[in-house]
Protein backbone atom coordinates (compact mmCIF):
# COMPACT_ATOMS: atom_id res chain seq x y z
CA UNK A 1 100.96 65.34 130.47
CA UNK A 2 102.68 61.89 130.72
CA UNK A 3 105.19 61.08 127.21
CA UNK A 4 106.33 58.09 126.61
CA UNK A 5 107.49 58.29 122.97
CA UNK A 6 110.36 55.32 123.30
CA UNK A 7 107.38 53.14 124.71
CA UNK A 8 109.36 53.21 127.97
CA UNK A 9 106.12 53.27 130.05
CA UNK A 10 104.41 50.69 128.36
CA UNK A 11 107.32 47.91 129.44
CA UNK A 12 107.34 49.37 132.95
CA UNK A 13 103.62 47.93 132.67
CA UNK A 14 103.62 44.66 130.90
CA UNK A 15 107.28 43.44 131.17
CA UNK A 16 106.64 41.72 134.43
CA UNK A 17 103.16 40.40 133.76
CA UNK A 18 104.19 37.36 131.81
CA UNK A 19 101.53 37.93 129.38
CA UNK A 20 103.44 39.85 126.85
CA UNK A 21 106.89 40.90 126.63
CA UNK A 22 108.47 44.36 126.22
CA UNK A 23 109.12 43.59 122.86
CA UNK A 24 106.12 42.87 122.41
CA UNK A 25 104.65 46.01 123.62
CA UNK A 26 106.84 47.67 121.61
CA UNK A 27 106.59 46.32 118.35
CA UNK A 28 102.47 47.04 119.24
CA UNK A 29 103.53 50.93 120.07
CA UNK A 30 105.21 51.32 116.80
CA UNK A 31 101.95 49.76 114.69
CA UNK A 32 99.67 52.32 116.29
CA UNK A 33 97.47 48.96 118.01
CA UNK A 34 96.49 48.92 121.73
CA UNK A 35 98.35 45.99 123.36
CA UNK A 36 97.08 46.82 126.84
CA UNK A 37 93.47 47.52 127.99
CA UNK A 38 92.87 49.05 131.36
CA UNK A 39 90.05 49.50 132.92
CA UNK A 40 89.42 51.70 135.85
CA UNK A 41 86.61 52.28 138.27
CA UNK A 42 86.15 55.60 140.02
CA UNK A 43 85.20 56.94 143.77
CA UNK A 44 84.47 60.54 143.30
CA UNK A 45 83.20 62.64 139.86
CA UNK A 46 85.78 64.37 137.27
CA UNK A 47 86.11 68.24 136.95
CA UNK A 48 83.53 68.67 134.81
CA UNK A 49 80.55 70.02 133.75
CA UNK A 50 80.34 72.82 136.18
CA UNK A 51 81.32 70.49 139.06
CA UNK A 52 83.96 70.33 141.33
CA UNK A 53 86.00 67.91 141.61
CA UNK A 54 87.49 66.02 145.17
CA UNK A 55 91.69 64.68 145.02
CA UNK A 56 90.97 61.14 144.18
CA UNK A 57 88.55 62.75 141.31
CA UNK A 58 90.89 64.94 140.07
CA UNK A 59 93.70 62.35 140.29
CA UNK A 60 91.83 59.40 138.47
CA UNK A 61 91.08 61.71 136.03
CA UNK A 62 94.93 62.23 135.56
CA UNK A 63 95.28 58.48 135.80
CA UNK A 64 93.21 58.26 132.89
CA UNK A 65 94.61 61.11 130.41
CA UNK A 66 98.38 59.83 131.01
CA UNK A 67 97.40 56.48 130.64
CA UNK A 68 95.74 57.39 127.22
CA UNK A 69 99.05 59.42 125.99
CA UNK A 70 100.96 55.85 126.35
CA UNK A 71 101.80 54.18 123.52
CA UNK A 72 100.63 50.76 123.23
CA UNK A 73 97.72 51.16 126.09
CA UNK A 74 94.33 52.36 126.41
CA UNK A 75 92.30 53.13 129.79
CA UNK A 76 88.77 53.41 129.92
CA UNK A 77 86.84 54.56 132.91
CA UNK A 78 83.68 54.75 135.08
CA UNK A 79 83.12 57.47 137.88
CA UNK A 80 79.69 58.08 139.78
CA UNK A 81 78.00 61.63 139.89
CA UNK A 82 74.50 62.72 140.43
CA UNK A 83 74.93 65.96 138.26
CA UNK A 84 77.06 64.84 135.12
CA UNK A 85 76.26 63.14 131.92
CA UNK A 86 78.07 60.68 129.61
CA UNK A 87 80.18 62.60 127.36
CA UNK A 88 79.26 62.83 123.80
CA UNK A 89 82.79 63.00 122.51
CA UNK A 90 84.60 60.70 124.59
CA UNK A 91 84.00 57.15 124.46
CA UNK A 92 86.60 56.32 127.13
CA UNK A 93 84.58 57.33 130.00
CA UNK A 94 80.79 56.87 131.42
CA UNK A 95 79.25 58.29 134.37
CA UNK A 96 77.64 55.64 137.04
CA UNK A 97 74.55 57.61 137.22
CA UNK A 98 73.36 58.09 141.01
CA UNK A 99 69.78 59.81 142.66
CA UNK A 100 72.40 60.56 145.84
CA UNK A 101 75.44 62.76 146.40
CA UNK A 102 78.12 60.57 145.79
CA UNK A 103 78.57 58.24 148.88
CA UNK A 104 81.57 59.43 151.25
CA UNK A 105 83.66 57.56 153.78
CA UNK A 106 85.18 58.97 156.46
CA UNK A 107 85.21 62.97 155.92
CA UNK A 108 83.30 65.41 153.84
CA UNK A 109 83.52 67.00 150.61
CA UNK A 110 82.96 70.13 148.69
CA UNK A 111 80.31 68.07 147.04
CA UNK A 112 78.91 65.54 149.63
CA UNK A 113 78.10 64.79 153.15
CA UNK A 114 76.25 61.50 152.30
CA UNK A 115 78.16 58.71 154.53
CA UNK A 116 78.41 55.09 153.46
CA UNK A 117 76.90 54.67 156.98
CA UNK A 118 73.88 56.49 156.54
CA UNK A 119 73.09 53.59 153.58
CA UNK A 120 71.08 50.38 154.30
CA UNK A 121 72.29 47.33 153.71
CA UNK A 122 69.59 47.19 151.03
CA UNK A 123 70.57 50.66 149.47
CA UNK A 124 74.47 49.10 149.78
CA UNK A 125 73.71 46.26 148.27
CA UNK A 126 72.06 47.51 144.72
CA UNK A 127 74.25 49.96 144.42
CA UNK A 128 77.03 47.43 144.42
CA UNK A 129 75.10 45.56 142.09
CA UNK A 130 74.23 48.08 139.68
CA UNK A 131 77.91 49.52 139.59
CA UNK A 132 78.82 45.57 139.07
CA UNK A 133 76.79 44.94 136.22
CA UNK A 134 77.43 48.68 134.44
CA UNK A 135 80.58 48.42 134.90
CA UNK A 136 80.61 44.73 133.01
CA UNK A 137 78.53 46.12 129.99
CA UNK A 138 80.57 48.72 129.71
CA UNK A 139 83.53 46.38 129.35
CA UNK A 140 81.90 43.88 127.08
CA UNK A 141 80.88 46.88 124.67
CA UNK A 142 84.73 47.89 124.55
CA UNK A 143 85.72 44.57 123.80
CA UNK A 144 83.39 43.90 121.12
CA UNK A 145 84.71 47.34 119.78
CA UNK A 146 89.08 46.44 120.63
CA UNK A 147 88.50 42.79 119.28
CA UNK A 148 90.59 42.08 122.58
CA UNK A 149 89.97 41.09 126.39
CA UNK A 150 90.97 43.89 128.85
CA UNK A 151 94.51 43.32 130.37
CA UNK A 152 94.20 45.36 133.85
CA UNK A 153 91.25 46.48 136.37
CA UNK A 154 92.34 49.06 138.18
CA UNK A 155 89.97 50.16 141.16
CA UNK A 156 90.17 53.67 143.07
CA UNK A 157 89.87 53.22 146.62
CA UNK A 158 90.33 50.05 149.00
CA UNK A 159 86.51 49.81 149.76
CA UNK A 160 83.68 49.46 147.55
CA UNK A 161 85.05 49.50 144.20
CA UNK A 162 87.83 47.27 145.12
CA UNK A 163 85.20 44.58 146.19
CA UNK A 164 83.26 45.35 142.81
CA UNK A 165 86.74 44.52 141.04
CA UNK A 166 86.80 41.34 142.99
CA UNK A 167 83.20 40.80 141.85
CA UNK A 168 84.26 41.27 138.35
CA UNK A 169 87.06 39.42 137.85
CA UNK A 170 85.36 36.35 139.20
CA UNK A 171 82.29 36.93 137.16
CA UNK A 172 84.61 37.25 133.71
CA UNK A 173 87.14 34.42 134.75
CA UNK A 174 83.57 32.17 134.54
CA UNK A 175 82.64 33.04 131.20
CA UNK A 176 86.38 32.36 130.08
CA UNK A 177 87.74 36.05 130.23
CA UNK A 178 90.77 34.45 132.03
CA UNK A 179 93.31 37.11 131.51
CA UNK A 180 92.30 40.24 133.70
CA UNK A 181 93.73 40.99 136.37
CA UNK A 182 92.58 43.05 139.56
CA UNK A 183 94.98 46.18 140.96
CA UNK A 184 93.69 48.66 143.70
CA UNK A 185 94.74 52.21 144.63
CA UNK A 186 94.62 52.71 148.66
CA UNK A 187 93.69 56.37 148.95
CA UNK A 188 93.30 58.05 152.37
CA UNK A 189 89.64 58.26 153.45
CA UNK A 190 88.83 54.30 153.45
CA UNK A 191 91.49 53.46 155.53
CA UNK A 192 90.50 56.50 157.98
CA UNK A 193 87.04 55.47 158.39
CA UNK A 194 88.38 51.59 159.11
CA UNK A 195 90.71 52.86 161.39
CA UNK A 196 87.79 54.84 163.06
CA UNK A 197 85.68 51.86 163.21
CA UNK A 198 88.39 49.93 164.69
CA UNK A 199 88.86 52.70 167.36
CA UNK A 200 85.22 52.51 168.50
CA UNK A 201 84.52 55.82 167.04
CA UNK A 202 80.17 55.93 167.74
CA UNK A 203 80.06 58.07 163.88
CA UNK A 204 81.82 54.76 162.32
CA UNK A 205 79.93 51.94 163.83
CA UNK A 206 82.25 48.54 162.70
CA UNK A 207 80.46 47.54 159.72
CA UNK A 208 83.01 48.24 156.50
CA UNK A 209 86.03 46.79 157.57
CA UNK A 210 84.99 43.58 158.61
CA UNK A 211 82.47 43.40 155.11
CA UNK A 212 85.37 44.26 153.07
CA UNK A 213 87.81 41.68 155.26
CA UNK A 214 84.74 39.09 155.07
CA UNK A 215 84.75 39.34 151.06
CA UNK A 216 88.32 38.03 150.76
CA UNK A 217 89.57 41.21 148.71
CA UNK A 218 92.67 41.20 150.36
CA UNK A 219 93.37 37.96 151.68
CA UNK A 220 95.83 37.18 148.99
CA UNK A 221 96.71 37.40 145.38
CA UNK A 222 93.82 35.83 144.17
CA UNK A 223 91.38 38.72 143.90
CA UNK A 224 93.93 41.94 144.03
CA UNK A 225 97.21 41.10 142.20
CA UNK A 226 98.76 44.34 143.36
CA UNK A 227 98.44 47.56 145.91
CA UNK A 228 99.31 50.71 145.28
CA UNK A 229 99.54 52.97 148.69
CA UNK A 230 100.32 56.66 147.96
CA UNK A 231 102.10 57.05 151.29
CA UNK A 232 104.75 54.59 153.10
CA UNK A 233 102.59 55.40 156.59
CA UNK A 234 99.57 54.48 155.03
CA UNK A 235 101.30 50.89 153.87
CA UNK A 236 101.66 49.96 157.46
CA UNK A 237 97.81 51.15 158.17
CA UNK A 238 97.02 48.90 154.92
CA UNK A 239 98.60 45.93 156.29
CA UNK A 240 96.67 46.69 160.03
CA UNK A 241 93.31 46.48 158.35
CA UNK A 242 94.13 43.22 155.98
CA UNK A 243 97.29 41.55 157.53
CA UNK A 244 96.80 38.42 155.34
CA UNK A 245 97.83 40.67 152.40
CA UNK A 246 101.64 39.87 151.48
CA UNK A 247 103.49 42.75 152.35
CA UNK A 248 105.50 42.49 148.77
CA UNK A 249 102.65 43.27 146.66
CA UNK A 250 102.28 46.69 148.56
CA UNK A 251 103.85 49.43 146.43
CA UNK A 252 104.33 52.96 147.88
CA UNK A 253 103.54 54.70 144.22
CA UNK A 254 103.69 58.98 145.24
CA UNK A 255 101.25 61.41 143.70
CA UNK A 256 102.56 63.02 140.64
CA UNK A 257 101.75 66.25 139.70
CA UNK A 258 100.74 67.84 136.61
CA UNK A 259 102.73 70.56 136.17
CA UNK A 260 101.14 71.88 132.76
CA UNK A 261 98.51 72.95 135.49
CA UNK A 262 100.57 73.86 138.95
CA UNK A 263 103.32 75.98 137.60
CA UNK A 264 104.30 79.60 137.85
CA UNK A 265 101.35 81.90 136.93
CA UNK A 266 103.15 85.38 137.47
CA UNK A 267 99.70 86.32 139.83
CA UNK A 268 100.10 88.76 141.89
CA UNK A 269 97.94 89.97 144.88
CA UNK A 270 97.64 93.72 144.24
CA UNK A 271 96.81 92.04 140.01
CA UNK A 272 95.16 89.25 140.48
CA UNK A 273 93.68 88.61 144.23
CA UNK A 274 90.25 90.36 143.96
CA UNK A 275 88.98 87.99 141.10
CA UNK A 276 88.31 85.76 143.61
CA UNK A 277 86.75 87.30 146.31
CA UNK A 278 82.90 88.24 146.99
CA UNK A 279 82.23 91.64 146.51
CA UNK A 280 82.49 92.44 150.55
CA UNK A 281 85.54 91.21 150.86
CA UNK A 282 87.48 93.17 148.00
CA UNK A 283 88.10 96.50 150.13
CA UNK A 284 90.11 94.28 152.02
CA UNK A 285 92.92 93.71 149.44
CA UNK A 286 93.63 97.42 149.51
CA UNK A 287 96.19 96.88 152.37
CA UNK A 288 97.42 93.40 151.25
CA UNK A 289 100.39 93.02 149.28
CA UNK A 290 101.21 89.41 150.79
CA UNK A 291 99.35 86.73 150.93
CA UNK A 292 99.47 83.38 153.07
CA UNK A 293 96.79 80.41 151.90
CA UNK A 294 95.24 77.16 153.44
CA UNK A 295 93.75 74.81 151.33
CA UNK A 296 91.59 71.76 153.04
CA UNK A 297 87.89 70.14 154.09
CA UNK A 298 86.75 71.97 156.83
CA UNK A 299 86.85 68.64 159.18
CA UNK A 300 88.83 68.50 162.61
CA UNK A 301 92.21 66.72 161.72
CA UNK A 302 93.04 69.60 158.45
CA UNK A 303 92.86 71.49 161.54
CA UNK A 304 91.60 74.99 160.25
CA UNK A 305 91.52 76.26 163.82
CA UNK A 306 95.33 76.13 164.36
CA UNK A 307 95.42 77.93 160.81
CA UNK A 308 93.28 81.10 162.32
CA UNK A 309 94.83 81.48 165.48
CA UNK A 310 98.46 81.58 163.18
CA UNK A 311 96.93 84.37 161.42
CA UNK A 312 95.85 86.21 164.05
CA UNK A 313 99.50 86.50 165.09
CA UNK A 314 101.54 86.80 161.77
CA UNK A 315 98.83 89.20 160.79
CA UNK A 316 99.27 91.39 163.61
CA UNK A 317 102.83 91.75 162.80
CA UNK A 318 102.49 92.20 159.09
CA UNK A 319 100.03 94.76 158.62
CA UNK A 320 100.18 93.75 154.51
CA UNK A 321 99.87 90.31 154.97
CA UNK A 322 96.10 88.84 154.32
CA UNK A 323 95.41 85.30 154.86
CA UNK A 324 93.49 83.19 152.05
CA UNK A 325 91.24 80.35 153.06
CA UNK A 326 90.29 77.58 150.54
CA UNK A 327 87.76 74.80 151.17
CA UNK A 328 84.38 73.95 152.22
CA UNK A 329 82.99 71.47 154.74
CA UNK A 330 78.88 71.43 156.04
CA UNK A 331 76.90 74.10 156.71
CA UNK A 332 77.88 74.26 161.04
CA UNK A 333 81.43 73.56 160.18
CA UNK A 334 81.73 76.88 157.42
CA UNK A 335 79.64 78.95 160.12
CA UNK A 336 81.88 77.83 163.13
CA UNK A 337 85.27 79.12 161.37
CA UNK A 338 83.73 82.32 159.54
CA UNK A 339 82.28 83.34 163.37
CA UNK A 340 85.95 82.07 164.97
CA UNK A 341 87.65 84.23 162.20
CA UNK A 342 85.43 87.23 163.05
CA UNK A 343 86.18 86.36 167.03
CA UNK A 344 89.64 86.54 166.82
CA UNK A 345 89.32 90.07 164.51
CA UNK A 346 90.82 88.58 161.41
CA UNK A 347 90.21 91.57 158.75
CA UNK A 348 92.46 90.21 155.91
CA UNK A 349 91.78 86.37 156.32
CA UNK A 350 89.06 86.16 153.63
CA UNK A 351 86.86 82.55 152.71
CA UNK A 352 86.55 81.58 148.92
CA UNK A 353 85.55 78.23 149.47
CA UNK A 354 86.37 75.08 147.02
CA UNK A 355 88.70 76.03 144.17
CA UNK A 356 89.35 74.00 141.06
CA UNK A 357 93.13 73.06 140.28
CA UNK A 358 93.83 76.51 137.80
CA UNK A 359 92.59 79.06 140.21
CA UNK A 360 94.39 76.90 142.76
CA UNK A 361 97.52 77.45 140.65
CA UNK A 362 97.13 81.00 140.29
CA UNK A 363 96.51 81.21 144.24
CA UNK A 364 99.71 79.31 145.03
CA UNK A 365 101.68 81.50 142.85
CA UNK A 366 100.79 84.93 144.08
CA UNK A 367 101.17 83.29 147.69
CA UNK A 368 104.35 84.17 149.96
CA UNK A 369 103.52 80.49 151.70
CA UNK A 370 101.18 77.27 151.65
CA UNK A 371 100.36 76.14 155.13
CA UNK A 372 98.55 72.95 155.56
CA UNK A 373 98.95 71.65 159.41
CA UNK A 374 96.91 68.76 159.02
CA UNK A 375 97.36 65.48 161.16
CA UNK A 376 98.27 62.82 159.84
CA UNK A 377 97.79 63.32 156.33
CA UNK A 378 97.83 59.96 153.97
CA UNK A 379 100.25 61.69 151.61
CA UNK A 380 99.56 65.72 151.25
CA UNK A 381 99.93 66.24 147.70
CA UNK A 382 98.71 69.58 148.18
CA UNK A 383 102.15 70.42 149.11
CA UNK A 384 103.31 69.59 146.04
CA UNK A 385 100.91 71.28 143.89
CA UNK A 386 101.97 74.29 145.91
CA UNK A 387 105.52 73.67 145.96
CA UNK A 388 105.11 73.38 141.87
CA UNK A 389 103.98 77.17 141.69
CA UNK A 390 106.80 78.36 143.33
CA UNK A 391 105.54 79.01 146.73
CA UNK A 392 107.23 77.09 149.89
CA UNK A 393 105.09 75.27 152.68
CA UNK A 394 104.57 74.97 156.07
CA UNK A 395 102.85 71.65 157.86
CA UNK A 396 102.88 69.46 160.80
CA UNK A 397 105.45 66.73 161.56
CA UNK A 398 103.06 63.56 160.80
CA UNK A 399 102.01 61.66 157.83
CA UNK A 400 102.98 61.37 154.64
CA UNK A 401 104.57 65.28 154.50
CA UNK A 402 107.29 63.68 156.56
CA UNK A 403 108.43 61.61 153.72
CA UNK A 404 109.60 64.66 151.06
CA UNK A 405 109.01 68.27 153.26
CA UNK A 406 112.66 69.60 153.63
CA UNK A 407 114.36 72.21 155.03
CA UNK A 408 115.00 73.47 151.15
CA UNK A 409 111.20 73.68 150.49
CA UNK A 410 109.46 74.76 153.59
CA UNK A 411 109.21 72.88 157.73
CA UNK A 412 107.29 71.05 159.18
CA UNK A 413 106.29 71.81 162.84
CA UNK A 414 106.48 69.89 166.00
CA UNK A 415 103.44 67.97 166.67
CA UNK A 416 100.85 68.81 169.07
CA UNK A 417 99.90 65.90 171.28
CA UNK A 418 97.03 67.69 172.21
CA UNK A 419 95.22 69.44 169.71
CA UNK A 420 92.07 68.36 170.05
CA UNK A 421 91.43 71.00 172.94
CA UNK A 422 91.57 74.32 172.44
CA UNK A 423 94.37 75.19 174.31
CA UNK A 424 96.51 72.67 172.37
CA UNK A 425 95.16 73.97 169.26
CA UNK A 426 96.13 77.04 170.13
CA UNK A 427 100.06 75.94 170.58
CA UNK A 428 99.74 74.59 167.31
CA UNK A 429 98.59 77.59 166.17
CA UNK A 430 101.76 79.73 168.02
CA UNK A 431 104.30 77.03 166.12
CA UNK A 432 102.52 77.63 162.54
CA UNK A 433 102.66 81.04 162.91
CA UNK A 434 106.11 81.34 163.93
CA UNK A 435 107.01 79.81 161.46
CA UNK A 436 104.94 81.54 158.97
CA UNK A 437 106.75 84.60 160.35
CA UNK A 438 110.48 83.57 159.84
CA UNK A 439 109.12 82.72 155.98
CA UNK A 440 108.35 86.37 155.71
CA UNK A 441 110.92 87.20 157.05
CA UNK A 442 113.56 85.53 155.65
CA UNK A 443 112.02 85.43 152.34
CA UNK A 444 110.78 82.23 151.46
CA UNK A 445 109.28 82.69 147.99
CA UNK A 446 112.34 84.50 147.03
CA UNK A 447 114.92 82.14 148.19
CA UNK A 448 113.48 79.14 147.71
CA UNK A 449 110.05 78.63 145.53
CA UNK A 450 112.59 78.22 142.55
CA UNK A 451 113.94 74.85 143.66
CA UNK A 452 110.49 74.15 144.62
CA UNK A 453 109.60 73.67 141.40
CA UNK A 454 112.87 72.24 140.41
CA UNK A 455 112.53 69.52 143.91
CA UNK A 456 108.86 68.78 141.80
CA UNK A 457 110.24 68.36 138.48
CA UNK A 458 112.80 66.11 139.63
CA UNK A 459 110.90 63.95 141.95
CA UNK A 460 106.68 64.10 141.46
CA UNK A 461 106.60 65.14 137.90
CA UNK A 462 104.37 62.23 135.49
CA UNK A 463 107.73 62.48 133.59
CA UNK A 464 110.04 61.43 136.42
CA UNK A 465 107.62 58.89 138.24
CA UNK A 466 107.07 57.19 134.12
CA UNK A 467 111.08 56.95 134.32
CA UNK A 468 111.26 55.32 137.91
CA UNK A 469 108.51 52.86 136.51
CA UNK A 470 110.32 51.70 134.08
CA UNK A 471 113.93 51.59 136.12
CA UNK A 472 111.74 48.83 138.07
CA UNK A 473 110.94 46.99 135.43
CA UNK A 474 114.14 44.94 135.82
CA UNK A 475 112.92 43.34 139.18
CA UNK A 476 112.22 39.84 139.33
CA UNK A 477 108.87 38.99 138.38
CA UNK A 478 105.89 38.91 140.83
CA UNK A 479 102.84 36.57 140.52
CA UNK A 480 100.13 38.62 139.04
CA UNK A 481 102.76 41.09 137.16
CA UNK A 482 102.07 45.16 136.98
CA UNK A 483 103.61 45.91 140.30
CA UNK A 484 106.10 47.48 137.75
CA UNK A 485 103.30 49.57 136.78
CA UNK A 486 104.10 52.66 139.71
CA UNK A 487 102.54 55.58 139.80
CA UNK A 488 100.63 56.87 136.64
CA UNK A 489 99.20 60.20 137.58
């Protein structure tokens, strides 16, 4: 949970729009009003209802709590789902209300294979529309309700709902609603399935990336005052797909984690492990008293394969070691890796496909290691969800892991140039599970999941990234303000 009792956070937001001072927002903190309205527009459903929920779910959802423990601000929020309903005690949220899985763009999730692709242009179009004009009453009924304009427009995602923000801000800047402003949050997956159209991939036909260049998102500061890029890599990908974009308005802004949740759970495997397997799989625990766990979509560059061929060497050598696999991908994808995992005569790797973020926490913390050797991964927070329970990690030497894995919390492998064959997923493999082995048998968890959660506190806590908001506060002011904003999860 995000404080902000001195109304530190609220300056780090508004001091460098020009629009109100810190004072200002200060004086409105201590009176109890709302000085800043945000409004936020969501990619993938909330945990829920019964359903799981995706990252970018889970973290706009976090977005939207800590903005709501601020003083002096209030966030609402729309997020699409086929299965959910409008909450009946929470008038800070709606659900955009879809017939479809919720539309994905470049890789599965546990709850959709629908593709943006797959859509029409006529499908495309209305539901653009319909999110548009939703999204509009929505904010017109809050404002009636405030007696005051929304400040901020915050959209998830530099792809559809960034050119619905565009759409918006236009639309309320005609009827005199002069003040809002647009900011976007540049998760992974749209800039993967650009970069994949860009590469020729046949799946990703070039459609998206020159309809969201064509609608002028990004071209300046006109219709996107700010971008927030969870990863420094990802920046330079950013800037690759909309180069007329000033550079200075990009702000790397990490992925906080929310350590009420991913802390220390005292699980144990011999306690605790058998709760979450299918009844088949529990005479397997019998001879585990480690455990080793993956967590990832079961799509080609999380690279599950390299992750089974580990185990079947750190497994042979550790006769009490079991290997825990979390995720889910489509139907040919989970029957390819439970058949490779019977292939290879894995008897204590067990599937227990998508997890929510507490039995997550409770599988970290019983875990000797986290190993997540995916390529090129936009940011990896799931290393520091893992990291925050006390249990060290292992991943591959690309992406955003490269920016905060050290030697004091886990390694990071050499890269495999070649691991889209097997044979090169098999060296990968061979350097995950030596390394998996030294962790055993040095110790890891032991000698260094304690400053694993300290390394979290310090740096990715929603305490520590509210403070280094507000320490840029001071900077000279921007056109379009909030860059001061940072991260908010």
């Amino acid at each position: 949970m995000m404080h902000g009792g001195d109304g530190m956070a609220v300056q780090a937001m508004v001091s460098l729009d020009g629009t109100m001072s810190s004072a200002d927002a200060e004086r409105s903190s201590q009176s109890g009003s709302k000085a800043v309205l945000i409004f936020q527009i969501g990619t993938n459903n909330w945990q829920r209802q019964g359903e799981f929920a995706p990252g970018s779910g889970i973290l706009h959802a976090s977005f939207h709590e800590s903005m709501n423990n601020m003083p002096g601000v209030k966030s609402y929020s729309i997020y699409p789902s086929k299965k959910q309903t409008n909450p009946e005690d929470d008038p800070t949220f709606r659900v955009f209300k879809i017939e479809h899985d919720i539309p994905i763009c470049e890789s599965v999730s546990p709850n959709s294979s629908y593709r943006w692709h797959s859509m029409t242009e006529e499908q495309y179009d209305a539901y653009l529309k319909r999110l548009e004009n939703e999204i509009c009453e929505f904010m017109d009924a809050v404002e009636a309700k405030e007696c005051k304009e929304f400040d901020y427009l915050i959209s998830h995602h530099a792809f559809t709902n960034a050119m619905t923000a565009a759409q918006i801000v236009e639309r309320r800047h005609k009827e005199g609603k002069t003040k809002l402003r647009h900011f976007n949050f540049v998760h992974g997956t749209a800039l993967k399935m650009y970069i994949k159209e860009k590469e020729g991939d046949p799946e990703y036909p070039m459609r998206f990336l020159t309809k969201c260049q064509g609608s002028g998102v990004f071209d300046g500061l006109s219709k996107t005052s700010g971008v927030w890029v969870n990863s420094e890599d990802y920046i330079g990908k950013f800037l690759d797909c909309f180069p007329n974009y000033p550079k200075e308005n990009c702000v790397f802004s990490c992925t906080g984690v929310n350590q009420e949740t991913f802390c220390p759970k005292g699980t144990t495997v011999a306690a605790d492990l058998s709760t979450f397997l299918a009844e088949e799989d529990r005479q397997k625990v019998a001879s585990m008293k480690r455990l080793v766990t993956f967590v990832g979509k079961f799509v080609d560059w999380k690279r599950l394969d390299a992750v089974l061929y580990a185990a079947q060497q750190y497994e042979a050598k550790f006769p009490d070691v079991g290997t825990a696999i979390v995720g889910t991908g489509p139907p040919d994808a989970v029957e390819k890796y439970h058949t490779m995992a019977k292939t290879l005569g894995l008897e204590r790797t067990v599937f227990l496909g998508p997890k929510g973020e507490q039995p997550l926490a409770k599988l970290f913390s019983m875990s000797e290691v986290g190993i997540f050797p995916s390529y090129n991964e936009s940011f990896g927070k799931i290393f520091l969800e893992c990291m925050a329970c006390g249990c060290p990690t292992i991943g591959a030497n690309s992406g955003g892991p490269k920016e905060f894995v050290k030697p004091e919390q886990g390694v990071l492998v050499e890269e495999e140039p070649e691991w889209r064959s097997e044979e090169g997923m098999q060296r990968l493999g061979g350097k995950v599970a030596a390394q998996v082995i030294k962790a055993l048998e040095e110790d890891w968890k032991k000698t260094k999941g304690a400053g694993c959660v300290g390394f979290v506190t310090k740096n990715f806590s929603t305490v520590a990234q509210v403070e280094g908001a507000a320490a840029r506060a001071g900077r000279p002011e921007r056109e379009g303000g909030l860059h001061g904003l940072g991260p908010l999860d």
